[in-house]
PDB file of N, CA and C in Angstrom:
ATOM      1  N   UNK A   1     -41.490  14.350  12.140  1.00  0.00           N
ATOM      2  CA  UNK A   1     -40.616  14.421  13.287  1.00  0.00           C
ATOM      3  C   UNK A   1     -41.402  14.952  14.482  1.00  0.00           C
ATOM      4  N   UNK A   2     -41.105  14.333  15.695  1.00  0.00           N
ATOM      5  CA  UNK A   2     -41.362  14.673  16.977  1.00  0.00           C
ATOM      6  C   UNK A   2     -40.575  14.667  17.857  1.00  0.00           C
ATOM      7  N   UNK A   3     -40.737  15.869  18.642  1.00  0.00           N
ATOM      8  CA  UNK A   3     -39.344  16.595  19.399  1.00  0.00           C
ATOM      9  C   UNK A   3     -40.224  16.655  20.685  1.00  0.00           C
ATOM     10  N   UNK A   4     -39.963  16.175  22.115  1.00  0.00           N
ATOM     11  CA  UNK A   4     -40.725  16.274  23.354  1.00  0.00           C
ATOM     12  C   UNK A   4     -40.528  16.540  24.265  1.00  0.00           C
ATOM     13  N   UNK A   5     -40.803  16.016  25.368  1.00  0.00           N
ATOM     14  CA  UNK A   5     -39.363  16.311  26.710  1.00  0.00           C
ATOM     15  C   UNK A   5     -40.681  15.827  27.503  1.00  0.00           C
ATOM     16  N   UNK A   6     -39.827  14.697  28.365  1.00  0.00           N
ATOM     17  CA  UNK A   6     -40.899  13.657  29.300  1.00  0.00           C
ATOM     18  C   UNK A   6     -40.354  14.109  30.861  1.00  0.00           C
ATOM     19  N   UNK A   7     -40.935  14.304  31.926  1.00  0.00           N
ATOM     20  CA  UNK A   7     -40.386  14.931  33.195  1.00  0.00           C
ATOM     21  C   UNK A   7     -41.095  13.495  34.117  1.00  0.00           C
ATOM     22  N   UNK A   8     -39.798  12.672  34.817  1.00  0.00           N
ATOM     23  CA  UNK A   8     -40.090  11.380  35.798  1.00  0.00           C
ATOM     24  C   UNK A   8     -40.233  11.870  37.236  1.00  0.00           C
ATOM     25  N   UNK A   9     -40.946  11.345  37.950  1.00  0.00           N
ATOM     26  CA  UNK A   9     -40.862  11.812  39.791  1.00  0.00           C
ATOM     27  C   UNK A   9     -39.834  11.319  40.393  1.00  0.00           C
ATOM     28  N   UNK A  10     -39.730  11.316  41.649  1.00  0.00           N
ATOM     29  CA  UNK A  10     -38.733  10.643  41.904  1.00  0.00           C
ATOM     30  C   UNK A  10     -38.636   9.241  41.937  1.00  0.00           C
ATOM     31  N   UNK A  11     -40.085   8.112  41.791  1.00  0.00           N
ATOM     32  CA  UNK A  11     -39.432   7.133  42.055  1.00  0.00           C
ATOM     33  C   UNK A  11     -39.017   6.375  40.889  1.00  0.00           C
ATOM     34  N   UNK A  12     -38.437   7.338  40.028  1.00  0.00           N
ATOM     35  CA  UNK A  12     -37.626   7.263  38.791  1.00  0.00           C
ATOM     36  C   UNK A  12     -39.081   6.107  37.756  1.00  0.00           C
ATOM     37  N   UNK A  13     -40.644   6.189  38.196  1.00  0.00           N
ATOM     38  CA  UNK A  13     -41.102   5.389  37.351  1.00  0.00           C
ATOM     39  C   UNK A  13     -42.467   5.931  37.010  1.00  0.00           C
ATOM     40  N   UNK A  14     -42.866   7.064  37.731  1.00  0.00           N
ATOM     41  CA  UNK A  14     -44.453   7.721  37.076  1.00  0.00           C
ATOM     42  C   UNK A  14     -44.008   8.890  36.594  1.00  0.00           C
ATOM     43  N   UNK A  15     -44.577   9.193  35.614  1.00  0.00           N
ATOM     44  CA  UNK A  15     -44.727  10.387  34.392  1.00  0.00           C
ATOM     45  C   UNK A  15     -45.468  11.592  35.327  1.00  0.00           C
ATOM     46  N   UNK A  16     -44.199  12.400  35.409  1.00  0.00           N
ATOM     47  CA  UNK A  16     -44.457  13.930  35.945  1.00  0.00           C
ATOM     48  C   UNK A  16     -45.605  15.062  35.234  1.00  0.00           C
ATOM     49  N   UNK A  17     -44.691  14.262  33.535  1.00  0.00           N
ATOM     50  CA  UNK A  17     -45.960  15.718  32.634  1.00  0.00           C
ATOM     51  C   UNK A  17     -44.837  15.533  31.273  1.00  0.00           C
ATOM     52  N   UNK A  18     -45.397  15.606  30.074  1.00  0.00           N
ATOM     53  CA  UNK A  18     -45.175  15.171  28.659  1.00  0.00           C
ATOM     54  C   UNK A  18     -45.161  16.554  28.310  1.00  0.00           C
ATOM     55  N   UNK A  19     -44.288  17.372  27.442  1.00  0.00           N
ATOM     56  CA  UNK A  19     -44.508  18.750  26.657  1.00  0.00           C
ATOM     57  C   UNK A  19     -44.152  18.208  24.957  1.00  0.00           C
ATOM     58  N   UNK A  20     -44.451  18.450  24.127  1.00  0.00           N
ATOM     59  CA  UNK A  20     -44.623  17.905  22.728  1.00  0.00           C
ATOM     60  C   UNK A  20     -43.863  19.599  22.105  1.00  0.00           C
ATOM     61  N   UNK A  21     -42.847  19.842  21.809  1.00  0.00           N
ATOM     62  CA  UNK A  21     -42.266  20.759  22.079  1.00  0.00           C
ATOM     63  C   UNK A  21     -41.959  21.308  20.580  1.00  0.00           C
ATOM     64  N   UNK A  22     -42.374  20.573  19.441  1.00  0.00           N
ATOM     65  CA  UNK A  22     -42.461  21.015  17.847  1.00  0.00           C
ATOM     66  C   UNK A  22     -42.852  19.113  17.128  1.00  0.00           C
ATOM     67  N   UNK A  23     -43.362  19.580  16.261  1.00  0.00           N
ATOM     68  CA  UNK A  23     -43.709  18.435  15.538  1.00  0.00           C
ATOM     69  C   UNK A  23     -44.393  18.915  14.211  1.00  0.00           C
ATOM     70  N   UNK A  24     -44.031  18.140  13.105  1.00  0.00           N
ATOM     71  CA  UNK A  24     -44.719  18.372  11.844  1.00  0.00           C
ATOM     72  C   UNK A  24     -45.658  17.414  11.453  1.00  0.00           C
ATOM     73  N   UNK A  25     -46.651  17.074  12.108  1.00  0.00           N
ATOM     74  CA  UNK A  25     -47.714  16.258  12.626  1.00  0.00           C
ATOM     75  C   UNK A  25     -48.941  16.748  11.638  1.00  0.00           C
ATOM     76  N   UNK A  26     -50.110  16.255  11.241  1.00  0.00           N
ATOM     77  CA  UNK A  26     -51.223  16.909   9.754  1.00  0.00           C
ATOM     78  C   UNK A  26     -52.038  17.568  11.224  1.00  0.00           C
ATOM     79  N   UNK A  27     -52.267  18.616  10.662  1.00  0.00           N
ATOM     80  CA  UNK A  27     -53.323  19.773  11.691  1.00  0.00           C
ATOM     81  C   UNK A  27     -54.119  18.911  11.704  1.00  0.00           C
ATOM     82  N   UNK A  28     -55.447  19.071  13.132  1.00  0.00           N
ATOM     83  CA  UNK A  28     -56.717  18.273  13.480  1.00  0.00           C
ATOM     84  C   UNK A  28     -56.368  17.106  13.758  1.00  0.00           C
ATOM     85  N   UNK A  29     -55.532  16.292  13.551  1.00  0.00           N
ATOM     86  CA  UNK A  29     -55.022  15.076  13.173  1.00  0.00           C
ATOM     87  C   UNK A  29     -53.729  14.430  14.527  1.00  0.00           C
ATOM     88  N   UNK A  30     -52.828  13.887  14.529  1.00  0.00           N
ATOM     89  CA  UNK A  30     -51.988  14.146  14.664  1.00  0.00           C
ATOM     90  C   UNK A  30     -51.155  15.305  15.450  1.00  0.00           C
ATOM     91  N   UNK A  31     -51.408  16.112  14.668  1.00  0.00           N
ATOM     92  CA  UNK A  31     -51.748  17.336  15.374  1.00  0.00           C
ATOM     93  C   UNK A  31     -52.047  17.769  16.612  1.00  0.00           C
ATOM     94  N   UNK A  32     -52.576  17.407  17.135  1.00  0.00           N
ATOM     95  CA  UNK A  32     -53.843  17.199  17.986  1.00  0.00           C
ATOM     96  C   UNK A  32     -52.800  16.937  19.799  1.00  0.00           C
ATOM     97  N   UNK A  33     -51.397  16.298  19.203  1.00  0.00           N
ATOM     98  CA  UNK A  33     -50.355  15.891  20.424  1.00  0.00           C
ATOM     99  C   UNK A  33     -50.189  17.251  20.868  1.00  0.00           C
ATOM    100  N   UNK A  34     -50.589  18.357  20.186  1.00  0.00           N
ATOM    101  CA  UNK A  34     -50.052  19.414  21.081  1.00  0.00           C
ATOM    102  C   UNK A  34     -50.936  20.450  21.676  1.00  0.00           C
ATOM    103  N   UNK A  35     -51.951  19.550  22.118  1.00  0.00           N
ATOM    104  CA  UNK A  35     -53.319  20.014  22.810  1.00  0.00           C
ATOM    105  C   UNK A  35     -52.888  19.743  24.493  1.00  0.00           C
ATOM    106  N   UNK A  36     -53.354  20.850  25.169  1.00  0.00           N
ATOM    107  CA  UNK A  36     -52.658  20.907  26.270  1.00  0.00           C
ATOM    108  C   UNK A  36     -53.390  19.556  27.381  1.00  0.00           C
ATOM    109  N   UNK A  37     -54.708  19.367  27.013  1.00  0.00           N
ATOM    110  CA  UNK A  37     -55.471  18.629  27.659  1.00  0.00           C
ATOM    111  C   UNK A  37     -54.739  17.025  26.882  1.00  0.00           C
ATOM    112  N   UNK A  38     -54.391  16.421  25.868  1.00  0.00           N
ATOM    113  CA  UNK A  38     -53.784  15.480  26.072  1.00  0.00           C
ATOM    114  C   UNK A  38     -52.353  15.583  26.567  1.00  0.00           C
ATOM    115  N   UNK A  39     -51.906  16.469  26.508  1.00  0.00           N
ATOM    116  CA  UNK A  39     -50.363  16.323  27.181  1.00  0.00           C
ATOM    117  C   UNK A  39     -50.559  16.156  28.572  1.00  0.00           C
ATOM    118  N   UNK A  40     -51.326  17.136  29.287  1.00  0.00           N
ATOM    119  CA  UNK A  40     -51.418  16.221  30.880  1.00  0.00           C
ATOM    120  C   UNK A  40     -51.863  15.292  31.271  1.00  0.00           C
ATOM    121  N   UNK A  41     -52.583  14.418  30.288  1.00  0.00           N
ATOM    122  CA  UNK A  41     -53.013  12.904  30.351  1.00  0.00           C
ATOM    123  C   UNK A  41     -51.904  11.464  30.538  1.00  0.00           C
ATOM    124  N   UNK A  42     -50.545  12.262  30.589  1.00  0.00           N
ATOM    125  CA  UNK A  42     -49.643  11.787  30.735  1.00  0.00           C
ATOM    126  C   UNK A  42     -48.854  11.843  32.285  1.00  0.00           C
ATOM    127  N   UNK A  43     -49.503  12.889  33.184  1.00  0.00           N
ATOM    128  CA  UNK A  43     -49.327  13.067  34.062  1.00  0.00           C
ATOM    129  C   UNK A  43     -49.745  12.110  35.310  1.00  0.00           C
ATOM    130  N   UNK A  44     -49.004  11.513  35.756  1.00  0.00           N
ATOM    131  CA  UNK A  44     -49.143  10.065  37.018  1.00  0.00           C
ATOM    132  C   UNK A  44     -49.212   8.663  36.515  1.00  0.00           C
ATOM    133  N   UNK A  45     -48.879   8.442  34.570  1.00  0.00           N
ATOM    134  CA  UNK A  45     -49.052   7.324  34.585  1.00  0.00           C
ATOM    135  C   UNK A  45     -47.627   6.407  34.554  1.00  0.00           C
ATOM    136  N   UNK A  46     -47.895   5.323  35.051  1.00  0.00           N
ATOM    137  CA  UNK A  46     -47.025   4.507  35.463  1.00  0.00           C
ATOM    138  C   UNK A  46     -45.768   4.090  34.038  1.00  0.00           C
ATOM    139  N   UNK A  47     -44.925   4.112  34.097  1.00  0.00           N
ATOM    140  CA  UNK A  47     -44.037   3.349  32.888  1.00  0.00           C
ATOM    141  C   UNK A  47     -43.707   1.664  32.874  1.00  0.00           C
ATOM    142  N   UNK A  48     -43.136   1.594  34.207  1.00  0.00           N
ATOM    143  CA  UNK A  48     -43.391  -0.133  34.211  1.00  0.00           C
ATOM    144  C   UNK A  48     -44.056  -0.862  35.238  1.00  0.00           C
ATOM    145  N   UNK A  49     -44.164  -1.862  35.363  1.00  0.00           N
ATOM    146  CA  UNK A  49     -44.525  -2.987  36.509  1.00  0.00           C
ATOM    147  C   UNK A  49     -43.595  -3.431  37.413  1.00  0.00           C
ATOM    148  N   UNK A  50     -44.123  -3.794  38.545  1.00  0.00           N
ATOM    149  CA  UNK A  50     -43.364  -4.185  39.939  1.00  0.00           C
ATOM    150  C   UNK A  50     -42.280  -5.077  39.237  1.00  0.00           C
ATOM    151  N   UNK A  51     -42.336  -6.172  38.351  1.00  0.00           N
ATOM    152  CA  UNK A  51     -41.554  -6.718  37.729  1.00  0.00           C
ATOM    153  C   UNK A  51     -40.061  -6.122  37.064  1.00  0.00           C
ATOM    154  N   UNK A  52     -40.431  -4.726  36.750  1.00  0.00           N
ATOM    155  CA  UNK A  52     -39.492  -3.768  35.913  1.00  0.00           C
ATOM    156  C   UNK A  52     -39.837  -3.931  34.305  1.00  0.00           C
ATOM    157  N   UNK A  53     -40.894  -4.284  33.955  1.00  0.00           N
ATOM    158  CA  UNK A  53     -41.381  -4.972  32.652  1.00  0.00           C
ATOM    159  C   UNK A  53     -42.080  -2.866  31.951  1.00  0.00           C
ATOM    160  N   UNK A  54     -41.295  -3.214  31.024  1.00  0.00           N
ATOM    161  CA  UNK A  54     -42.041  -1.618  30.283  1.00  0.00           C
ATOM    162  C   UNK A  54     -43.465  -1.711  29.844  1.00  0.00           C
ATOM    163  N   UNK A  55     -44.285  -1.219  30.171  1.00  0.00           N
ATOM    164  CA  UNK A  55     -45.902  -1.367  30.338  1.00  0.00           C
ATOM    165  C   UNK A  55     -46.641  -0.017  29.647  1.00  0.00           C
ATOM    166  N   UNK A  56     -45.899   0.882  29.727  1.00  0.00           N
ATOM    167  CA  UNK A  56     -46.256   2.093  28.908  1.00  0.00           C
ATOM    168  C   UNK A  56     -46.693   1.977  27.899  1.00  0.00           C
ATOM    169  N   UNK A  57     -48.330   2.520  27.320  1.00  0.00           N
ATOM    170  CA  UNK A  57     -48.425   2.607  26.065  1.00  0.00           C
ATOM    171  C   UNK A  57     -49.275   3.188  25.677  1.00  0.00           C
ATOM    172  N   UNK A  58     -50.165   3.969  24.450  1.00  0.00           N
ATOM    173  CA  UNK A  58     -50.570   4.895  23.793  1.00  0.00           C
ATOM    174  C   UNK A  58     -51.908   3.755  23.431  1.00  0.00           C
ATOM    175  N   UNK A  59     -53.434   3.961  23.962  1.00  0.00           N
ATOM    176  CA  UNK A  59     -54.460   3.072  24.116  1.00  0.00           C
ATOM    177  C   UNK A  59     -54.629   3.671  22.449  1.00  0.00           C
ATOM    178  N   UNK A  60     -55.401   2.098  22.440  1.00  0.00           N
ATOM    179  CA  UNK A  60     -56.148   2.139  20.977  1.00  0.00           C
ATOM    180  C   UNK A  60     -57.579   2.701  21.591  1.00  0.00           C
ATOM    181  N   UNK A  61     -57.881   4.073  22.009  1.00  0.00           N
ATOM    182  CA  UNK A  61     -59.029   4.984  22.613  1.00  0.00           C
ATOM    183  C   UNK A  61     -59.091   5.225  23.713  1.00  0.00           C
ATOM    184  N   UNK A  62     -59.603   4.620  24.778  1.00  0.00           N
ATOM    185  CA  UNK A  62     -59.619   5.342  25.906  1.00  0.00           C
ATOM    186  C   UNK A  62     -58.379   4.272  26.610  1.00  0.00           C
ATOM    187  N   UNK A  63     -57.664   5.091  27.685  1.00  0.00           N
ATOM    188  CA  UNK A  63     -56.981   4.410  28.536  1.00  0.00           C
ATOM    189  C   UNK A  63     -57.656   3.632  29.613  1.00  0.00           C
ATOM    190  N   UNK A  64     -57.102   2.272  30.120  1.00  0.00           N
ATOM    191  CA  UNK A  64     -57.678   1.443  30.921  1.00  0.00           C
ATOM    192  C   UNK A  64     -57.071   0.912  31.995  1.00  0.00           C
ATOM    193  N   UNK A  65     -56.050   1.135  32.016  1.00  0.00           N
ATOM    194  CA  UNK A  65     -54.834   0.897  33.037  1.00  0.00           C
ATOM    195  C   UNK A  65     -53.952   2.201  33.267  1.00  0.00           C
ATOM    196  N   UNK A  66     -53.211   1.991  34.292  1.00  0.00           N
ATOM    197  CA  UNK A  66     -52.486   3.054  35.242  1.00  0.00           C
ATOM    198  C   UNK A  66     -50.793   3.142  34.123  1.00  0.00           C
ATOM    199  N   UNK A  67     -51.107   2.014  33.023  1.00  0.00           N
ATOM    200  CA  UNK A  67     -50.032   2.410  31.889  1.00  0.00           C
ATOM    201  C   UNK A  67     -49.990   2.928  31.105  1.00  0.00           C
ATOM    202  N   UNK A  68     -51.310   3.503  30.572  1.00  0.00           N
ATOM    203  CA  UNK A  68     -51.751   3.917  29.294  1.00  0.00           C
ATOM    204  C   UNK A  68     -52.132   5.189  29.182  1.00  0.00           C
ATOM    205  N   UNK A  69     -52.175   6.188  27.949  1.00  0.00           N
ATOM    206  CA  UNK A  69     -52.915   7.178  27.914  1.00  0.00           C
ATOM    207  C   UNK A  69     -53.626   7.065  26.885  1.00  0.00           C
ATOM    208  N   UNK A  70     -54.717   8.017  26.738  1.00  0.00           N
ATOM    209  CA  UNK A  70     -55.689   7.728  25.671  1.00  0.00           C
ATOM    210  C   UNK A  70     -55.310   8.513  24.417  1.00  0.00           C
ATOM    211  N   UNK A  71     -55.576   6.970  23.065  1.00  0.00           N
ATOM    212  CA  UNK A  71     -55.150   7.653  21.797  1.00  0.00           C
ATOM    213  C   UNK A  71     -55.542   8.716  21.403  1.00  0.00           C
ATOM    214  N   UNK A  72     -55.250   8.950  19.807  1.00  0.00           N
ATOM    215  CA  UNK A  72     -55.945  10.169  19.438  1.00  0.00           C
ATOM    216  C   UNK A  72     -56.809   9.153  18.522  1.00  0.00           C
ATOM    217  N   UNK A  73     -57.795   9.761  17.974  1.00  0.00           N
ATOM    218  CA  UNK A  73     -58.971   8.917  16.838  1.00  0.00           C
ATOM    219  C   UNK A  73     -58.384   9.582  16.345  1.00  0.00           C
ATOM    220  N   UNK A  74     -58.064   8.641  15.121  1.00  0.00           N
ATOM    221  CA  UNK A  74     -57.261   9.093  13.269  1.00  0.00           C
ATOM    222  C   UNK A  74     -56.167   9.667  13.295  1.00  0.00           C
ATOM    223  N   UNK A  75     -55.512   8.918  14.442  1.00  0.00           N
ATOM    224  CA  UNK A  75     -54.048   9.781  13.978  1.00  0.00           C
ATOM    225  C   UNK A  75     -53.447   8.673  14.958  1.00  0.00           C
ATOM    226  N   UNK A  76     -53.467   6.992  14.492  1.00  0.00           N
ATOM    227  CA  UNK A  76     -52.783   5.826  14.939  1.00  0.00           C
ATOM    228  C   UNK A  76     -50.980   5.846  14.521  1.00  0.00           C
ATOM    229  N   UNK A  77     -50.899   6.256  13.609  1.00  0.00           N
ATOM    230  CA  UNK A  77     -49.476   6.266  13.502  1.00  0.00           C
ATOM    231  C   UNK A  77     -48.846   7.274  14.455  1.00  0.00           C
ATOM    232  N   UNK A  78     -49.729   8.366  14.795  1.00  0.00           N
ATOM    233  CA  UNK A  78     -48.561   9.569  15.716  1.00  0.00           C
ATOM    234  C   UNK A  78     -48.847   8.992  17.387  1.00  0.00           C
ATOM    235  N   UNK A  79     -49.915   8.575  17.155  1.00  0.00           N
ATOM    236  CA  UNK A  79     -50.023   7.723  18.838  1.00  0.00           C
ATOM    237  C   UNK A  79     -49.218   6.462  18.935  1.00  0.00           C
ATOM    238  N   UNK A  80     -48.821   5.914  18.025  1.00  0.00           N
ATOM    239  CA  UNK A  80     -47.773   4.936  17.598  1.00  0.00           C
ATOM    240  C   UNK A  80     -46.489   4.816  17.964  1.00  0.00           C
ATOM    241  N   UNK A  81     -46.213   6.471  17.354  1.00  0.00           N
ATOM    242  CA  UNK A  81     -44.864   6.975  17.438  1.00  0.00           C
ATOM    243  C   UNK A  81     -44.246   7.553  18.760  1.00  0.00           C
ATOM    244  N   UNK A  82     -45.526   8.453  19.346  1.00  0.00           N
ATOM    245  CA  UNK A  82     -45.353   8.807  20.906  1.00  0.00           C
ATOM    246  C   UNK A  82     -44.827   7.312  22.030  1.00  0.00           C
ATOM    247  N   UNK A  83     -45.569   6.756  21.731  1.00  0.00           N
ATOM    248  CA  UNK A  83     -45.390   5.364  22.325  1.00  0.00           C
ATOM    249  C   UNK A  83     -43.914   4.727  22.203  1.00  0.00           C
ATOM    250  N   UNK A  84     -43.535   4.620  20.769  1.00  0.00           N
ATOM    251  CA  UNK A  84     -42.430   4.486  20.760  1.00  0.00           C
ATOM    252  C   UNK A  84     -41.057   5.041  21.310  1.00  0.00           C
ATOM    253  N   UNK A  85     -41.656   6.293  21.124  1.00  0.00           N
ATOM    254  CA  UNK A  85     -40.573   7.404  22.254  1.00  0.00           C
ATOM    255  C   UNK A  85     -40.609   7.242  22.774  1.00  0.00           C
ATOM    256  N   UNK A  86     -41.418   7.259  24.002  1.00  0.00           N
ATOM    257  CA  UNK A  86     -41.384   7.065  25.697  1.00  0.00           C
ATOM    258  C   UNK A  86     -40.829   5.490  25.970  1.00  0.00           C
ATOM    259  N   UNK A  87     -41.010   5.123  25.330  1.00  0.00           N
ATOM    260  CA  UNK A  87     -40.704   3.250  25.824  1.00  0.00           C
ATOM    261  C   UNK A  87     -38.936   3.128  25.233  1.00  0.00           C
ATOM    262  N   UNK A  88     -38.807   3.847  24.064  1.00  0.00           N
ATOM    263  CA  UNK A  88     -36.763   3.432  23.900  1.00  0.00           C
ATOM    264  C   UNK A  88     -36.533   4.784  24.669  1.00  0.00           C
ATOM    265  N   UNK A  89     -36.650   5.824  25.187  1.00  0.00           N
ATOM    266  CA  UNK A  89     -36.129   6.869  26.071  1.00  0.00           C
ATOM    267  C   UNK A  89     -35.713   6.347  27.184  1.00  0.00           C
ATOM    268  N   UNK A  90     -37.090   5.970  27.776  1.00  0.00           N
ATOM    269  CA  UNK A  90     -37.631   5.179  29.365  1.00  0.00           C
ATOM    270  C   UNK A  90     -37.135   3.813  29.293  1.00  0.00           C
ATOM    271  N   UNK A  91     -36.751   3.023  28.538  1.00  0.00           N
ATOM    272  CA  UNK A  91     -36.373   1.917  28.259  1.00  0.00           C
ATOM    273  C   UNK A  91     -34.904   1.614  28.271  1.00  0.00           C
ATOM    274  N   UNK A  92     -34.256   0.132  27.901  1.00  0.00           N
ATOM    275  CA  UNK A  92     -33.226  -0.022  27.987  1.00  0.00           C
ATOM    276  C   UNK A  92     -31.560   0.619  27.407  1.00  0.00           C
ATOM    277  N   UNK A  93     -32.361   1.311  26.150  1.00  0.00           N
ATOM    278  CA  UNK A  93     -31.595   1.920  24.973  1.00  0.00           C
ATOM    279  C   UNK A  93     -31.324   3.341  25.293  1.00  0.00           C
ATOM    280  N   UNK A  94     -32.110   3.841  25.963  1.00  0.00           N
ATOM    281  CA  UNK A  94     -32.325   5.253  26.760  1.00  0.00           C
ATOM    282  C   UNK A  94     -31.683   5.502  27.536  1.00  0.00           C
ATOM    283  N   UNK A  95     -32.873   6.358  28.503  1.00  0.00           N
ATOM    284  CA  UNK A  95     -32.127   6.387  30.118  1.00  0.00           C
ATOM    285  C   UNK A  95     -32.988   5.531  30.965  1.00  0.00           C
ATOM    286  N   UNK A  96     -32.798   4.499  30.594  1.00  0.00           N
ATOM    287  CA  UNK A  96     -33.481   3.156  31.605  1.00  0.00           C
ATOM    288  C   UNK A  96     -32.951   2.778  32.590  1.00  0.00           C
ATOM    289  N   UNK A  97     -31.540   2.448  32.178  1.00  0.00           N
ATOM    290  CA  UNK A  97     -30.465   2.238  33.079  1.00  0.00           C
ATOM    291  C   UNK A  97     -29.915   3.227  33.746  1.00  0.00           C
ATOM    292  N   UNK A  98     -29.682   4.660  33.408  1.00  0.00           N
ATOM    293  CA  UNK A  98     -29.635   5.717  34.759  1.00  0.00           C
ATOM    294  C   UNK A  98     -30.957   5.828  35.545  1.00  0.00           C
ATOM    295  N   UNK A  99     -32.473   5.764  35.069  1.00  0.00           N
ATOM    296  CA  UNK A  99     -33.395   5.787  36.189  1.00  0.00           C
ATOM    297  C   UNK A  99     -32.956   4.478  37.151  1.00  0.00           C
ATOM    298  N   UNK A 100     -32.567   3.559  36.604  1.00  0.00           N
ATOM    299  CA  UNK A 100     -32.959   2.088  37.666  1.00  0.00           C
ATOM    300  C   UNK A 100     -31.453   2.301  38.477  1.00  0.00           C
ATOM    301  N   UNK A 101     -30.552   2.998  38.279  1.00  0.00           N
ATOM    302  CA  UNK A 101     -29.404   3.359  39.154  1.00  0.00           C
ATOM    303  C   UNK A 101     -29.545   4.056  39.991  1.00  0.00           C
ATOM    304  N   UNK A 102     -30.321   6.067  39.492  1.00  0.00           N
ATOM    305  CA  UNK A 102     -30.856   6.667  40.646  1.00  0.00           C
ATOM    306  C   UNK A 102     -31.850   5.609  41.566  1.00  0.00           C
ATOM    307  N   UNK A 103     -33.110   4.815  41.139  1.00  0.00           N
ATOM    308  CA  UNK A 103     -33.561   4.189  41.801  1.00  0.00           C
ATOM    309  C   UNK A 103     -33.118   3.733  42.796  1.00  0.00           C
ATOM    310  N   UNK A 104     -31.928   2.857  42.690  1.00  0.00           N
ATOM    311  CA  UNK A 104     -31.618   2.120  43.620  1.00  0.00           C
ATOM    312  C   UNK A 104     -30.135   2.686  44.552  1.00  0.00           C
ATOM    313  N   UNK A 105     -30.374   4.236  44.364  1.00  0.00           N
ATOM    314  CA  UNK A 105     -29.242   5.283  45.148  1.00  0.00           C
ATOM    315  C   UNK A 105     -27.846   5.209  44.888  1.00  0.00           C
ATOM    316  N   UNK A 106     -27.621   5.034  43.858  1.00  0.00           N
ATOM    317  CA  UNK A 106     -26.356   4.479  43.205  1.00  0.00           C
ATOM    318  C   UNK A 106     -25.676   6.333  42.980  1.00  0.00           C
ATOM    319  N   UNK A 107     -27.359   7.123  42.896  1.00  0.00           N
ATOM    320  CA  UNK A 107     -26.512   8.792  41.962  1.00  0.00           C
ATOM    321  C   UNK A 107     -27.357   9.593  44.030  1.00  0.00           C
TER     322      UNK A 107
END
């Protein structure tokens, strides 16, 4: 299990700052999500495209785009799983549809 809390700017679409807030993750490993230097690696990157297309995702090593952050080596399933969080949170199933409402001054 992974428990987090993702903070958006205002233009309801770049990543403020990621806190990884408990997890039973293998030490060294996995683990590793609650190193303070990858949690701010999450800080300014983009979630979707001008399109509104979800673009966010957890690099297989180093990040290469303004969507990505960089994996962890040997611990593909918890960089997997992070990924998965942020994209159904940030996504349609989430609060996708209240960001794209504040977006467009609806709140």
């Amino acid at each position: 299990m992974i428990e987090a809390m993702i903070a958006i700017r205002g233009d309801m679409n770049t990543v403020a700052g990621l806190a990884v807030t408990h997890h039973t993750e293998t030490p060294g490993l996995g683990g590793r999500i609650e190193e303070p230097a990858w949690q701010a690696s999450f800080a300014g990157k983009t979630l979707r495209d001008e399109g509104g297309a979800m673009r966010f995702s957890v690099a297989r090593g180093h990040a290469t785009s303004e969507f990505e952050v960089d994996g962890i080596t040997g611990a593909t399933r918890t960089s997997n799983a992070i990924q998965r969080i942020v994209r159904f949170w940030m996504g349609p199933d989430g609060y996708g549809p209240l960001l794209d409402a504040i977006q467009r001054g609806e709140f």
